[in-house]
C-alpha atoms as a PDB file:
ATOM      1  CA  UNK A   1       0.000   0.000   0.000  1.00  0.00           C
ATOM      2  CA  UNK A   2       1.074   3.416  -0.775  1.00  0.00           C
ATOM      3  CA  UNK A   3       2.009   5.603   1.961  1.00  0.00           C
ATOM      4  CA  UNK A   4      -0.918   8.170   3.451  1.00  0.00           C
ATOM      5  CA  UNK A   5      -0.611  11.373   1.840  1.00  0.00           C
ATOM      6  CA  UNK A   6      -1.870  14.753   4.045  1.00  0.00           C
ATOM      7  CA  UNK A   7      -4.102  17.329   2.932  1.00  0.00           C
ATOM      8  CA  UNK A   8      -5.101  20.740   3.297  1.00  0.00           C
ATOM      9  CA  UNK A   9      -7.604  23.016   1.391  1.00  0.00           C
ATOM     10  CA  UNK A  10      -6.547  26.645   1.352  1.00  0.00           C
ATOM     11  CA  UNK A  11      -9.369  28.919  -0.075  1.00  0.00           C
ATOM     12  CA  UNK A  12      -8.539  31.389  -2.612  1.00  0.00           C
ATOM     13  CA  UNK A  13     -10.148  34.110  -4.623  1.00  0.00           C
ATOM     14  CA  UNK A  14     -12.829  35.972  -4.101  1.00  0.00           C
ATOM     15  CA  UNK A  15     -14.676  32.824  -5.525  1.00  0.00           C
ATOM     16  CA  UNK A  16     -13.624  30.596  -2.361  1.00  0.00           C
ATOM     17  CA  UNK A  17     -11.916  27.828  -5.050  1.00  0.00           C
ATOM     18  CA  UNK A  18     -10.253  25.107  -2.886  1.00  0.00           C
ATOM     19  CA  UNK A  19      -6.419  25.258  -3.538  1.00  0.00           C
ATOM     20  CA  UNK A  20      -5.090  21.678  -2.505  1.00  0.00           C
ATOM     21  CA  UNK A  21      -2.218  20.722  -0.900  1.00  0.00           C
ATOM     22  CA  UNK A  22      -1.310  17.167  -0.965  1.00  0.00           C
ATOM     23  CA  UNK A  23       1.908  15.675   0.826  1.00  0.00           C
ATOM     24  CA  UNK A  24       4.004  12.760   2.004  1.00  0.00           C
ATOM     25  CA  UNK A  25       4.789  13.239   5.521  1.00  0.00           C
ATOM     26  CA  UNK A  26       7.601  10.743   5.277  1.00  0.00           C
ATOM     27  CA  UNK A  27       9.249  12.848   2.761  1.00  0.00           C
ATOM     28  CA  UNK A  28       8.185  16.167   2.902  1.00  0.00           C
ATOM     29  CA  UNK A  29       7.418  16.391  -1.095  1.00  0.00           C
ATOM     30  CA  UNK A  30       4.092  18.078  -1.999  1.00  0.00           C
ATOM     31  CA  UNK A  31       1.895  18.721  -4.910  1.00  0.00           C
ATOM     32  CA  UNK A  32      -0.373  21.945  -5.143  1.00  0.00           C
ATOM     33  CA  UNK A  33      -3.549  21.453  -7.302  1.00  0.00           C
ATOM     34  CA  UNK A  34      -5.056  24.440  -8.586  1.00  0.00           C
ATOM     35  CA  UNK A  35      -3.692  27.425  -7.186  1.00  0.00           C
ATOM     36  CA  UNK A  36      -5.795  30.163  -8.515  1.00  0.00           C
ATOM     37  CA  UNK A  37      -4.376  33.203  -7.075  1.00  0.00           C
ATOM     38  CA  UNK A  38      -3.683  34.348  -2.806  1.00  0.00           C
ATOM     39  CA  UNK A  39       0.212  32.740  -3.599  1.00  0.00           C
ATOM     40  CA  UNK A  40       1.206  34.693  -0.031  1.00  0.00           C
ATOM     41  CA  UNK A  41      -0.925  32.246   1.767  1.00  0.00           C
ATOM     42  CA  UNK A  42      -0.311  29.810  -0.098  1.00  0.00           C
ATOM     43  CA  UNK A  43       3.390  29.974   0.005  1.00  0.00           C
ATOM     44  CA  UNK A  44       2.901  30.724   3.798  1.00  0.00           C
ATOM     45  CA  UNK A  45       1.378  27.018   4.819  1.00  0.00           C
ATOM     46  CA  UNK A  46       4.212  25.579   2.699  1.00  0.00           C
ATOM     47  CA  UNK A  47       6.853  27.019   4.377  1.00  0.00           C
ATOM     48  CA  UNK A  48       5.359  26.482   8.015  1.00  0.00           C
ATOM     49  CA  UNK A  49       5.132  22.649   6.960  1.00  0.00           C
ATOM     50  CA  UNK A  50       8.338  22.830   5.752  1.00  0.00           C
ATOM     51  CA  UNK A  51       7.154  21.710   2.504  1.00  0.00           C
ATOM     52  CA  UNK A  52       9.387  21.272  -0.969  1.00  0.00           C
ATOM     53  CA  UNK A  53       6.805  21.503  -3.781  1.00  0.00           C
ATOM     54  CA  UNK A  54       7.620  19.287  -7.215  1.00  0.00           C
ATOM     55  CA  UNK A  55       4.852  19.953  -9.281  1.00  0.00           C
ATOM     56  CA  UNK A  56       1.870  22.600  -9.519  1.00  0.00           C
ATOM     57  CA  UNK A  57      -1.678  20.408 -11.479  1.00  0.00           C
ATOM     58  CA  UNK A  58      -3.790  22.565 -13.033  1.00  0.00           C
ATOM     59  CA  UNK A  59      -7.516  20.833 -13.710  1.00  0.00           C
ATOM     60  CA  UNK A  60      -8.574  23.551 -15.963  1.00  0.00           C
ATOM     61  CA  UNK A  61      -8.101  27.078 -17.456  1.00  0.00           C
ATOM     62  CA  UNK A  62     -10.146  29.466 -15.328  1.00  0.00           C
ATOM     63  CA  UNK A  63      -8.503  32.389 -13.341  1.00  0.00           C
ATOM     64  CA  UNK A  64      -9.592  31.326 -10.181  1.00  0.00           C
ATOM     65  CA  UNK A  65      -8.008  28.034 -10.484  1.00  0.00           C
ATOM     66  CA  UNK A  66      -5.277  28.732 -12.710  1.00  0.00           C
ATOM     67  CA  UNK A  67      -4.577  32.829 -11.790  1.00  0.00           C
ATOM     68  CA  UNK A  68      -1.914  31.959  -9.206  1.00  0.00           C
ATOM     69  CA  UNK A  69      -0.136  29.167 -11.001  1.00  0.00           C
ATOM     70  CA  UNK A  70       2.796  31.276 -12.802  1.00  0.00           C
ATOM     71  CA  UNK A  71       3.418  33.679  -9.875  1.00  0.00           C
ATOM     72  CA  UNK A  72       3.333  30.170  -7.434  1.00  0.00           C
ATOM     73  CA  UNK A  73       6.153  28.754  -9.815  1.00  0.00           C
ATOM     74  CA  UNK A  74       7.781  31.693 -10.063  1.00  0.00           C
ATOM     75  CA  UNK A  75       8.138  31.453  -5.630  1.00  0.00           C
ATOM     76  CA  UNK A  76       8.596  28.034  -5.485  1.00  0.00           C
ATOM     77  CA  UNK A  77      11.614  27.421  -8.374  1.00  0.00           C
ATOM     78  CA  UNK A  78      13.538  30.628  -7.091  1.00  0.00           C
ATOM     79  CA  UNK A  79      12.882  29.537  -3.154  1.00  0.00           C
ATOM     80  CA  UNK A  80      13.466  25.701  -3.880  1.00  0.00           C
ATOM     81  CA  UNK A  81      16.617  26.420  -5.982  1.00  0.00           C
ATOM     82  CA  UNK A  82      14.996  24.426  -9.122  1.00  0.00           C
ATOM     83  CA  UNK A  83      12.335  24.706 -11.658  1.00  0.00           C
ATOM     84  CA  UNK A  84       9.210  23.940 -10.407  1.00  0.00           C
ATOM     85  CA  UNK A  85       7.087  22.768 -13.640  1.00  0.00           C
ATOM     86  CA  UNK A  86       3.016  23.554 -13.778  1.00  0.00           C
ATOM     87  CA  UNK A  87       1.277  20.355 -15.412  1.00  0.00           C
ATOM     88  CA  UNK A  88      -1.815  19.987 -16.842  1.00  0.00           C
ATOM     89  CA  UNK A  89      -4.851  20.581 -17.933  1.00  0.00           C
ATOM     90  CA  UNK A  90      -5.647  18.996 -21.215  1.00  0.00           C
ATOM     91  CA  UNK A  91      -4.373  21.492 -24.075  1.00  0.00           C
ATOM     92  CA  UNK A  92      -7.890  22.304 -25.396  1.00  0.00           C
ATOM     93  CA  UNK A  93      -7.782  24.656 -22.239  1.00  0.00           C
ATOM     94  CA  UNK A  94      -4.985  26.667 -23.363  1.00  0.00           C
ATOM     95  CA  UNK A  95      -6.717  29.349 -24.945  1.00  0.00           C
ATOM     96  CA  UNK A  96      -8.556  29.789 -21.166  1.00  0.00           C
ATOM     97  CA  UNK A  97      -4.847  30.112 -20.047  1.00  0.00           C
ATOM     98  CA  UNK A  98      -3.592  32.305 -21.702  1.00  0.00           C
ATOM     99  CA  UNK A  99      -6.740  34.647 -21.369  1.00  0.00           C
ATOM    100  CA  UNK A 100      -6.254  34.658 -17.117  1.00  0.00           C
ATOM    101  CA  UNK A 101      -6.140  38.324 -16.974  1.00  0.00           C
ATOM    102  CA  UNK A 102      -8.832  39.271 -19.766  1.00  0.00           C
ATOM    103  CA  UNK A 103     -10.808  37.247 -17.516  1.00  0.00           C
ATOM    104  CA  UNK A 104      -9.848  38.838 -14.415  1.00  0.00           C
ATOM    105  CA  UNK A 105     -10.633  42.085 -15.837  1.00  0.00           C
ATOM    106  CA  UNK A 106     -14.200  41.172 -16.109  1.00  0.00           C
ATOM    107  CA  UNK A 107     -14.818  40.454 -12.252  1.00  0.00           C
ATOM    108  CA  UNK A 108     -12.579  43.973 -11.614  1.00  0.00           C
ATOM    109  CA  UNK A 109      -9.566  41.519 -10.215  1.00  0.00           C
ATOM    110  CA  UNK A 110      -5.931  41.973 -10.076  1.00  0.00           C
ATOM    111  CA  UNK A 111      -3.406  40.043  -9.374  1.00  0.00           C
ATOM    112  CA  UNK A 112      -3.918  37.270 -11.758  1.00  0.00           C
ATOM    113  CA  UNK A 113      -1.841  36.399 -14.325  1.00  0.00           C
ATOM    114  CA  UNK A 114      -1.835  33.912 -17.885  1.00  0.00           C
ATOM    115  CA  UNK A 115      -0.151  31.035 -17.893  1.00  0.00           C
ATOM    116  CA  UNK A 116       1.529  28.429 -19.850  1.00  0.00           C
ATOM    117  CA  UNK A 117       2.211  25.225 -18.414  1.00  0.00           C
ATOM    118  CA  UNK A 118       5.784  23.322 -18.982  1.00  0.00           C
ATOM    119  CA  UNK A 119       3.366  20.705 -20.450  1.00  0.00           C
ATOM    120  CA  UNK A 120      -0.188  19.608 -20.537  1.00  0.00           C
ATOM    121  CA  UNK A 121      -1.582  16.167 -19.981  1.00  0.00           C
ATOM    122  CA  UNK A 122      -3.418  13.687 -21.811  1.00  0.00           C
ATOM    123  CA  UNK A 123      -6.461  11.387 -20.773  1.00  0.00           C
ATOM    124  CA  UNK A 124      -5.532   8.160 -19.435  1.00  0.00           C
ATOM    125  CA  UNK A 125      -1.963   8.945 -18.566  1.00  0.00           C
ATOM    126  CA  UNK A 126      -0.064   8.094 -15.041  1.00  0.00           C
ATOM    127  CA  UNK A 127       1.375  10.787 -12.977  1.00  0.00           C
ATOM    128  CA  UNK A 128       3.733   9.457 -10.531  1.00  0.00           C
ATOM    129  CA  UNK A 129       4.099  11.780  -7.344  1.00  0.00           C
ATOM    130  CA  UNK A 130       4.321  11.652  -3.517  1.00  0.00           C
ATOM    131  CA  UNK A 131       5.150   7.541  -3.910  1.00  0.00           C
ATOM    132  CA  UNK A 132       1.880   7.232  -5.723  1.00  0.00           C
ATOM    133  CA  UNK A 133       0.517   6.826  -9.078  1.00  0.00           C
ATOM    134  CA  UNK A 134      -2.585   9.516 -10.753  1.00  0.00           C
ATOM    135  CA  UNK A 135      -4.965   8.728 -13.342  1.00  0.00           C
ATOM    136  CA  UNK A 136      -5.628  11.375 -15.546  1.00  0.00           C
ATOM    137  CA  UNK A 137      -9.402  11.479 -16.907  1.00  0.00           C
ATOM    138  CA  UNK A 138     -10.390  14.048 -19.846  1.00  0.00           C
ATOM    139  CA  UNK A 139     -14.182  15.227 -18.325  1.00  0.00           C
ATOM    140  CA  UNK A 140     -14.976  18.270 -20.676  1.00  0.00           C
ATOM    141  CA  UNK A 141     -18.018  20.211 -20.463  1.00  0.00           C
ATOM    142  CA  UNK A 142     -17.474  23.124 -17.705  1.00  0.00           C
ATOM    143  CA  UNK A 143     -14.232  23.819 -19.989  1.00  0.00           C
ATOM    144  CA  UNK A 144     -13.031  22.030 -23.023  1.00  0.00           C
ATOM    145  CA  UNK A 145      -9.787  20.743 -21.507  1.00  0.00           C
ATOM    146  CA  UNK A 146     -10.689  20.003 -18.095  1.00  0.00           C
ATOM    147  CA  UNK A 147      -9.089  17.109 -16.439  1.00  0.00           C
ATOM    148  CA  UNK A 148      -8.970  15.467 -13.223  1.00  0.00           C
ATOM    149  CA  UNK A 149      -6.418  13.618 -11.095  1.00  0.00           C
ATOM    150  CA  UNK A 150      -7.271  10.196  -9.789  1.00  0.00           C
ATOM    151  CA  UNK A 151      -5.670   8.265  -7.140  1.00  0.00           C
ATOM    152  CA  UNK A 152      -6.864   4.721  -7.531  1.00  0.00           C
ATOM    153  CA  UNK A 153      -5.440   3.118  -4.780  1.00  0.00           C
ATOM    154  CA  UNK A 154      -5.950   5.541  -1.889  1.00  0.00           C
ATOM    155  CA  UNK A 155      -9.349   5.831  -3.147  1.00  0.00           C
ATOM    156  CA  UNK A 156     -10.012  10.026  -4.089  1.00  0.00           C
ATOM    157  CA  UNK A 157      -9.683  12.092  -6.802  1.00  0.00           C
ATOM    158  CA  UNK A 158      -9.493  16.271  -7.131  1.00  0.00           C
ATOM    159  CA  UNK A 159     -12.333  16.954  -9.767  1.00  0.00           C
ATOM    160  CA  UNK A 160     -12.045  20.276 -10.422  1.00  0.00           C
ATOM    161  CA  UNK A 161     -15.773  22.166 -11.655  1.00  0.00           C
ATOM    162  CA  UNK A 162     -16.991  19.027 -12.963  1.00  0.00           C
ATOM    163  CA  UNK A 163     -18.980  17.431 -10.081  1.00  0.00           C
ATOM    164  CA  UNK A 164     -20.012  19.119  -6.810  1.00  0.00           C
ATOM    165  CA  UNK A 165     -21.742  17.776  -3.400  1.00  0.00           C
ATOM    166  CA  UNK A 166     -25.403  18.047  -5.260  1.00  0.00           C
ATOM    167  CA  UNK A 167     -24.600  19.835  -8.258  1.00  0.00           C
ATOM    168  CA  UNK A 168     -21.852  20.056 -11.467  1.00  0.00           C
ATOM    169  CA  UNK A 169     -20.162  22.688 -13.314  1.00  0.00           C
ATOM    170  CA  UNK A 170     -21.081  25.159 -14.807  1.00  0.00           C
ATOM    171  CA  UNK A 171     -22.110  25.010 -18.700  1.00  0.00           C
ATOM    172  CA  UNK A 172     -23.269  28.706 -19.314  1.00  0.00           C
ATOM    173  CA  UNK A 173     -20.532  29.603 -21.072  1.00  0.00           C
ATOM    174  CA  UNK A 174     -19.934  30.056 -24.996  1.00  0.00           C
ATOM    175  CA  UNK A 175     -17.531  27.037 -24.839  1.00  0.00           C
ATOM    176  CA  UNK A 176     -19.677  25.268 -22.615  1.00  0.00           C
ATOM    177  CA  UNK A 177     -22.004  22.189 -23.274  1.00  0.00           C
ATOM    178  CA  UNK A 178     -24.392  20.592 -20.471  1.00  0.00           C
ATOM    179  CA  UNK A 179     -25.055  17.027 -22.084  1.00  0.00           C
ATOM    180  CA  UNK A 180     -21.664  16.849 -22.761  1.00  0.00           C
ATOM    181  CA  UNK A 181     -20.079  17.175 -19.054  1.00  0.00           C
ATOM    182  CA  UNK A 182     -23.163  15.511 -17.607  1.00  0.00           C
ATOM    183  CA  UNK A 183     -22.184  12.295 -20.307  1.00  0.00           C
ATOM    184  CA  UNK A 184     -18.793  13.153 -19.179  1.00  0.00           C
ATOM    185  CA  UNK A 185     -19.634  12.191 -15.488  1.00  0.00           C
ATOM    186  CA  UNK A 186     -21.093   8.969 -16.239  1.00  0.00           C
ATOM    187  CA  UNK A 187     -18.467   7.915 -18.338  1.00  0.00           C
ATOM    188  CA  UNK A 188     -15.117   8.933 -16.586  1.00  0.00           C
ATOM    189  CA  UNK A 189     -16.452   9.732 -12.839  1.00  0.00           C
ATOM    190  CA  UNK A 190     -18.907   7.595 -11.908  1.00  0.00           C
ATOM    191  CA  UNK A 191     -16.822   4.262 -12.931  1.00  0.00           C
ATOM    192  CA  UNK A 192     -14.528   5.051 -10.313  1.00  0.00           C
ATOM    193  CA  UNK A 193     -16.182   3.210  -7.414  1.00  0.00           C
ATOM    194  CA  UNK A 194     -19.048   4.688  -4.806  1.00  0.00           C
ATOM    195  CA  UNK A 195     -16.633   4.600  -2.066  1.00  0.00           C
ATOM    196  CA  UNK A 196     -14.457   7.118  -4.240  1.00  0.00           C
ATOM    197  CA  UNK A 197     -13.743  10.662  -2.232  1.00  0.00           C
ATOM    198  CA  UNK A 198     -14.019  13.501  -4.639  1.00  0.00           C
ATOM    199  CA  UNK A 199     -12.270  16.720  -4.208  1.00  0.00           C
ATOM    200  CA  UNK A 200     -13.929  19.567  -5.696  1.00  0.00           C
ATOM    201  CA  UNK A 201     -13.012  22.690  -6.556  1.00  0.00           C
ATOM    202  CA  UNK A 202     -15.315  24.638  -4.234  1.00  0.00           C
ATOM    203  CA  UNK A 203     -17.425  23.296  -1.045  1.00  0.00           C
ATOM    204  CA  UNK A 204     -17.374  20.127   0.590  1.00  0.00           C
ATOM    205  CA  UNK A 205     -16.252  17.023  -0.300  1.00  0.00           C
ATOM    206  CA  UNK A 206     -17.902  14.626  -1.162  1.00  0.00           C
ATOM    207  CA  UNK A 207     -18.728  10.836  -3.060  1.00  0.00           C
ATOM    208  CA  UNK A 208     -19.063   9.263  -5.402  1.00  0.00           C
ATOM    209  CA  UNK A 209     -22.006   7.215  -4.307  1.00  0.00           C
ATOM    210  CA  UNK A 210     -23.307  10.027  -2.396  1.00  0.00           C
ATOM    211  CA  UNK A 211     -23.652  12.025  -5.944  1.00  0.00           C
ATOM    212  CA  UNK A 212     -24.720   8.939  -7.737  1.00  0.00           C
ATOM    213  CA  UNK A 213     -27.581   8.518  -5.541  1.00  0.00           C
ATOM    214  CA  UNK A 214     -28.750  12.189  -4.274  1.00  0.00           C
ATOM    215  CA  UNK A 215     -27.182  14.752  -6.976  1.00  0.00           C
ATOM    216  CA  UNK A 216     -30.330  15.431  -9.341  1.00  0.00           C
ATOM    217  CA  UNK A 217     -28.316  16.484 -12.273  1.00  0.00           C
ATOM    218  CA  UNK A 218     -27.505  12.686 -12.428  1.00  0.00           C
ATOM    219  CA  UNK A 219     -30.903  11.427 -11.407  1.00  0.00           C
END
């Protein structure tokens, strides 16, 4: 079995988006999933855990999930004393990404900036990190490149905007599509097992089975 990882959400952005920080308490090494912009407090848990960052995922290309990314590598490869890469989402995103501050403009933001990862990812390929092994899933819909990271053994996954404790992402947008996130879902989430813990990227967490069962956009 792989070793336990740690966890903790920092909320960032006016839009409360859950930054996650994922660890090995054995080794120290972290991940940060979707930093979308507040890098001081970010930065600030990492260095009272004493954290050494390797890799920033990104699940999609909106600003408050991707805003911080850039200014977070920029800390974290100058502090750690080597380069720091941002990974992911799927490259359909990547005209989201490098849009970060038209976007920001619109909601009167500052701070956030555009983005280009040192690669993107494709579905169905392994990340390894922390000692353990992440399934990338393509689940457009909310976004045309949105991904997320799936850990099959220890049993979660971060999920981005696609599903939500009693609701999914949202679809309002010219590049959005309803049917096709919702058929997304059931294809690439669902599968994954009722017992399944699903990180999303704003409010609780949540299941698998518990969405299956009670979330009415399924049902």
């Amino acid at each position: 079995m792989p070793t336990p990882l740690s966890l903790e959400i920092v909320p960032v952005t006016a839009f409360g988006q859950n930054c996650s920080i994922l660890w090995n308490p054995g080794t120290r090494h972290a991940v940060v999933v979707d930093p979308g912009g507040d890098v001081p407090r970010i930065t600030a848990f990492i260095t009272e855990k004493d954290l050494s960052v390797d890799a920033i995922w990104l699940t999609h290309g909106h600003l408050d999930h991707a805003g911080g990314a850039d200014a977070l590598r920029r800390e974290l490869s100058t502090r750690q004393g080597a380069p720091v890469p941002v990974i992911g989402p799927d490259r359909a995103d990547d005209a989201l990404l490098s849009s970060i501050t038209r976007q920001a403009a619109l909601f009167g933001l500052n701070g956030l900036e555009n983005v280009t990862p040192d690669r993107f990812v494709k579905h169905g390929e392994m990340l390894e990190a922390l000692g353990h092994r992440f399934e990338v899933r393509h689940v457009p819909g909310h976004t045309p490149g949105h991904v997320i990271f799936h850990d099959p053994e220890s049993r979660f996954a971060f999920v981005g905007d696609t599903l939500f404790r009693g609701g999914v992402g949202r679809t309002d947008f010219p590049y959005g599509d309803h049917d096709q996130l919702i058929e997304a879902i059931r294809r690439e989430l669902l599968p994954l097992g009722d017992d399944v813990t699903i990180l999303p990227g704003h409010g609780p967490a949540t299941t698998i089975g518990a969405e299956r069962k009670g979330n009415p956009f399924l049902n």
